[in-house]
C-alpha atoms as a PDB file:
ATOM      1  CA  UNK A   1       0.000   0.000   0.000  1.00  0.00           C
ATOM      2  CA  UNK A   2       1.521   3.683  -0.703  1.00  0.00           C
ATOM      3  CA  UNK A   3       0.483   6.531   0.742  1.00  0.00           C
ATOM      4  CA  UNK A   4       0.503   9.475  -1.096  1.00  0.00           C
ATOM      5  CA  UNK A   5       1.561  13.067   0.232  1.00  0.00           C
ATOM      6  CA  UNK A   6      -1.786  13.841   0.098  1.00  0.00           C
ATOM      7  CA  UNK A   7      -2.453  11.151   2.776  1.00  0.00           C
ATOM      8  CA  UNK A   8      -4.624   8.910  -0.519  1.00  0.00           C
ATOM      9  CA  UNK A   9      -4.087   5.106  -0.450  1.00  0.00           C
ATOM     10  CA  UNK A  10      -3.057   2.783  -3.367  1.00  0.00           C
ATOM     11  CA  UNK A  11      -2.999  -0.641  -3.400  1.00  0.00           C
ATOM     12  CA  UNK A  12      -0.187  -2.064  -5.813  1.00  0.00           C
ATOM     13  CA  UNK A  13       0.118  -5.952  -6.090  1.00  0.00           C
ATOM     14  CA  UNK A  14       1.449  -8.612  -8.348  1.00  0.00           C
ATOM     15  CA  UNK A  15      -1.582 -10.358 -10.310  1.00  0.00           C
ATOM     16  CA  UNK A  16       0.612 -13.796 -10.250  1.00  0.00           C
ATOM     17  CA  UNK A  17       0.257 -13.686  -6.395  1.00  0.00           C
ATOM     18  CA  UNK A  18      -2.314 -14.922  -4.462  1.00  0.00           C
ATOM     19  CA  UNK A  19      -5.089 -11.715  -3.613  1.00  0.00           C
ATOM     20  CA  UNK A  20      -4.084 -10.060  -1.148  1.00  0.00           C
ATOM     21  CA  UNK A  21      -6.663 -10.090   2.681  1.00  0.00           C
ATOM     22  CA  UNK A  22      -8.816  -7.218   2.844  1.00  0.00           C
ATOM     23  CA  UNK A  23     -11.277  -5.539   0.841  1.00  0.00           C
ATOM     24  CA  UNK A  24     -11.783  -5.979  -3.019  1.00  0.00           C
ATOM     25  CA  UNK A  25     -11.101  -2.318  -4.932  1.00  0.00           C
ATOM     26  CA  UNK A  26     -13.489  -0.116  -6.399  1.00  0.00           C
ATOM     27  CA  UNK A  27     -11.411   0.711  -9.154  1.00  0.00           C
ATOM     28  CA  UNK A  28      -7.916  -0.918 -11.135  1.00  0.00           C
ATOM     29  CA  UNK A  29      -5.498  -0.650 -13.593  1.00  0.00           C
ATOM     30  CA  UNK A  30      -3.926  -2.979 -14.948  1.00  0.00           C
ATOM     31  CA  UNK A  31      -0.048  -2.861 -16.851  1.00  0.00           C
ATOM     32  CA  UNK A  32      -0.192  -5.822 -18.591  1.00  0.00           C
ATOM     33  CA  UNK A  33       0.998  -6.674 -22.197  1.00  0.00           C
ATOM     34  CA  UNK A  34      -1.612  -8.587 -22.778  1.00  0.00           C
ATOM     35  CA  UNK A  35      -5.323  -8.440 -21.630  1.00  0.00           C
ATOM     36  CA  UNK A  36      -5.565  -8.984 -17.590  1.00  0.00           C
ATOM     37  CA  UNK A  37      -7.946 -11.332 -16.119  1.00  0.00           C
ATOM     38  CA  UNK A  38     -11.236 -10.417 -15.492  1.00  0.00           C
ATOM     39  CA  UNK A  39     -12.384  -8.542 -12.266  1.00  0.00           C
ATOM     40  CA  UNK A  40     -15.756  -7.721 -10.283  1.00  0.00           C
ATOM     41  CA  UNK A  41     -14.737  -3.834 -10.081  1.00  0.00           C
ATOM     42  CA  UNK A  42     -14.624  -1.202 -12.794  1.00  0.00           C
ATOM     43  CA  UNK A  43     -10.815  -1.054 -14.128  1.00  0.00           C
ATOM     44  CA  UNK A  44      -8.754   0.235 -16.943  1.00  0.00           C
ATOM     45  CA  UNK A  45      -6.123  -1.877 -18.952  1.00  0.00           C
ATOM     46  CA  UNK A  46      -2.810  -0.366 -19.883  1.00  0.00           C
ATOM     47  CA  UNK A  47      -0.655  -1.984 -22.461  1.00  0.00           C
ATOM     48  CA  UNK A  48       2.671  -1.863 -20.963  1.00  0.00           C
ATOM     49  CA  UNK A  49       5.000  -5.051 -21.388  1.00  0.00           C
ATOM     50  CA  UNK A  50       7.205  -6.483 -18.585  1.00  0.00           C
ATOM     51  CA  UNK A  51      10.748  -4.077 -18.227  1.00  0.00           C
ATOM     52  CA  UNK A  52       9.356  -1.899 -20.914  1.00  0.00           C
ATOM     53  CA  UNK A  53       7.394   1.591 -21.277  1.00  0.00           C
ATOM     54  CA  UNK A  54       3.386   1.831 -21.586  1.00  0.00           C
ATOM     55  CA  UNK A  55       2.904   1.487 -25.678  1.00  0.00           C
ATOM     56  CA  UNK A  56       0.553   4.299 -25.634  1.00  0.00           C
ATOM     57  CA  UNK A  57       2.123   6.841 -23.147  1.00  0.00           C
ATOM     58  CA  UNK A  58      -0.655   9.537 -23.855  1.00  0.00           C
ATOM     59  CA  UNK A  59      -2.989   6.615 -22.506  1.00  0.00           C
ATOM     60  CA  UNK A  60      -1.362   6.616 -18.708  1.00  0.00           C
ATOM     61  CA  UNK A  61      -1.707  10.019 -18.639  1.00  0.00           C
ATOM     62  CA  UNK A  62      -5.652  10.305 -18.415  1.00  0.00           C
ATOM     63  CA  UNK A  63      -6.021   6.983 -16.384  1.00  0.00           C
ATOM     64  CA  UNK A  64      -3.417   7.411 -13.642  1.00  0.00           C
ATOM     65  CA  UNK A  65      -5.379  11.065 -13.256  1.00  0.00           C
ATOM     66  CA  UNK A  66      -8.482   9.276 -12.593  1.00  0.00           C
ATOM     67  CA  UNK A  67      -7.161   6.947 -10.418  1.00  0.00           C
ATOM     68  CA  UNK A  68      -5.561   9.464  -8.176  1.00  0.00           C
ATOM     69  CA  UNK A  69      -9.148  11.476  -8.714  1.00  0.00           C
ATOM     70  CA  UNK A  70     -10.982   8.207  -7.036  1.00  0.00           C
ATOM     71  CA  UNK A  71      -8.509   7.109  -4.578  1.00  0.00           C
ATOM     72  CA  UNK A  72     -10.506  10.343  -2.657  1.00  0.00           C
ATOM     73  CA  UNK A  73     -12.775   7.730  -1.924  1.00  0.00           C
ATOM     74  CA  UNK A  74     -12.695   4.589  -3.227  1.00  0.00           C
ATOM     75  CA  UNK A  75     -10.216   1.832  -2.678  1.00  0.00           C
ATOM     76  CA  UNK A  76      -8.222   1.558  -5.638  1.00  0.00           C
ATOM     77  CA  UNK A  77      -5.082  -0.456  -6.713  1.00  0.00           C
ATOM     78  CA  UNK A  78      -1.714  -0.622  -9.677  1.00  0.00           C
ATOM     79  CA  UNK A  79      -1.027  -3.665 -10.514  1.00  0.00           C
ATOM     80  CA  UNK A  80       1.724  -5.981 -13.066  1.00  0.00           C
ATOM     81  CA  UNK A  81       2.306  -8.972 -13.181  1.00  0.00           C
ATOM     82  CA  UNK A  82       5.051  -9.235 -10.021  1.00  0.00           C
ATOM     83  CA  UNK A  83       3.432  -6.214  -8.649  1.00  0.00           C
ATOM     84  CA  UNK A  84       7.516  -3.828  -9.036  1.00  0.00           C
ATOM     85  CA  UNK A  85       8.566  -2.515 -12.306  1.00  0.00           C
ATOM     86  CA  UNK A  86       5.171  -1.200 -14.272  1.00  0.00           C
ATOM     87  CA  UNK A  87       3.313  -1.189 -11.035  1.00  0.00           C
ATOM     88  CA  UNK A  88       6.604   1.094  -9.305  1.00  0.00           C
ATOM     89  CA  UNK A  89       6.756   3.268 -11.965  1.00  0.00           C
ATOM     90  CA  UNK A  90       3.051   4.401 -11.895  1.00  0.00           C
ATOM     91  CA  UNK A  91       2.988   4.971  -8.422  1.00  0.00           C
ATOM     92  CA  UNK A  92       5.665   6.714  -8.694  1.00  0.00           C
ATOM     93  CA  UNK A  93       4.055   8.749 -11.872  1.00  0.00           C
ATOM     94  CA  UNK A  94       0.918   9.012  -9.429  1.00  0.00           C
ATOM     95  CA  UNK A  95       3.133  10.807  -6.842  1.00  0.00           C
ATOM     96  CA  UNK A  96       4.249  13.037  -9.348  1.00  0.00           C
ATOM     97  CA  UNK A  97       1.048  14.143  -9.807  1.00  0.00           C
ATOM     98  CA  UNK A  98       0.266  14.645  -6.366  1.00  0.00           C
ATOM     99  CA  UNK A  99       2.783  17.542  -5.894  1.00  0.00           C
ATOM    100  CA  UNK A 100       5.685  15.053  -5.193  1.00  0.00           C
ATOM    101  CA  UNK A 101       8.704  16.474  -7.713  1.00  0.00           C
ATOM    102  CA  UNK A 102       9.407  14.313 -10.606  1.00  0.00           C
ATOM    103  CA  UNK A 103      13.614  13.233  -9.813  1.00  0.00           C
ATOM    104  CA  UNK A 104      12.521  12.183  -6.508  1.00  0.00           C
ATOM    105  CA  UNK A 105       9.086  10.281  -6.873  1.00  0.00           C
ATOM    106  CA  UNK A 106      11.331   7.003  -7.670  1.00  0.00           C
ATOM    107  CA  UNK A 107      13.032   7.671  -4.131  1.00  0.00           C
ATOM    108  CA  UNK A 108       9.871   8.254  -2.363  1.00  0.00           C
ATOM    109  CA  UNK A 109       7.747   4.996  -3.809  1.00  0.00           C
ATOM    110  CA  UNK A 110      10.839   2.946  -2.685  1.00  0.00           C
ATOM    111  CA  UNK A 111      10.559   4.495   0.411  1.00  0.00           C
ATOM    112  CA  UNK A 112       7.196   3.944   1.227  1.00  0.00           C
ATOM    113  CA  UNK A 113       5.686   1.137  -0.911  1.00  0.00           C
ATOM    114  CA  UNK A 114       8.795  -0.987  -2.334  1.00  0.00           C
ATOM    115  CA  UNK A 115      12.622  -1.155  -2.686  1.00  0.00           C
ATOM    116  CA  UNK A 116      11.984  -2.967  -5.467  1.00  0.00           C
ATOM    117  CA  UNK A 117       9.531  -0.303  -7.383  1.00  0.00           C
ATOM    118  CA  UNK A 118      11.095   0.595 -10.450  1.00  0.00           C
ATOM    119  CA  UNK A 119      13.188  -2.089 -12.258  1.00  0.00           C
ATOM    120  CA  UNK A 120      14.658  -0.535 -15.215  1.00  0.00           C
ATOM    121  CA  UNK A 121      16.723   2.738 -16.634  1.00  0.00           C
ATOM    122  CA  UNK A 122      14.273   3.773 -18.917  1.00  0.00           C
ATOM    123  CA  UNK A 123      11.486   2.812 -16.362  1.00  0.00           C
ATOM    124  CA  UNK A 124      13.584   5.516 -14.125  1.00  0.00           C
ATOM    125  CA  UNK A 125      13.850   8.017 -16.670  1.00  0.00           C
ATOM    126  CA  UNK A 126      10.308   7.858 -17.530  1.00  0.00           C
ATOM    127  CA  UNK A 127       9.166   9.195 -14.344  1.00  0.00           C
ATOM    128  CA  UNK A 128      12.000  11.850 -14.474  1.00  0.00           C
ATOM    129  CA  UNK A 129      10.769  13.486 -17.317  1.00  0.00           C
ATOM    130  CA  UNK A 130       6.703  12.373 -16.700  1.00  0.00           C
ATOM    131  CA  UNK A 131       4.498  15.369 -15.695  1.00  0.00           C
END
């Protein structure tokens, strides 16, 4: 779970791991190169292959903007397939856009959701210049 700056929760997992105790979401998205299972909540998919960049990157835009939106006050959740890279990097995108500055978002979503978050160079970079 991250907390953003603003004091909003997100719930990032890994979809290859069991689901995670607690309550279902209220809203997803999914970074998946291929289409993600099926869910009971309203979600958005993202094409966005493992250790790569989203294919459409004026799609994440838009949808990480309404996710941050809802997270006011729904339970809402990131996730990948191992629940790092994709799922690091748009939480860390996400704190960009709430007010955290772009060259240390990376930092901060290590520091509060993973050490892990963020797997790649260009994943890195991406955030850097994201905004």
């Amino acid at each position: 779970m991250l907390r953003l700056p603003s004091g909003r929760l997100v719930r990032g997992r890994g979809l290859r791991n069991p689901f995670p105790a607690g309550e279902k979401p209220e809203f997803g998205v999914y970074l998946q190169g291929g289409e993600p299972p099926l869910v009971e909540w309203e979600s958005r998919w993202v094409r966005w292959r493992d250790f790569w960049l989203p294919s459409d990157r004026g799609a994440i835009v838009p949808t990480l903007r309404e996710l941050l939106e809802r997270s006011e006050g729904e339970r809402v959740e990131i996730a990948c397939s191992g629940g790092f890279g994709r799922t690091g990097t748009a939480m860390s995108c996400l704190a960009v856009l709430d007010g955290v500055p772009a060259d240390k978002a990376v930092d901060y979503v290590r520091e509060n959701y993973s050490r892990r978050a963020v797997e790649t160079p260009w994943q890195k970079r991406f955030v850097a210049r994201f905004g």
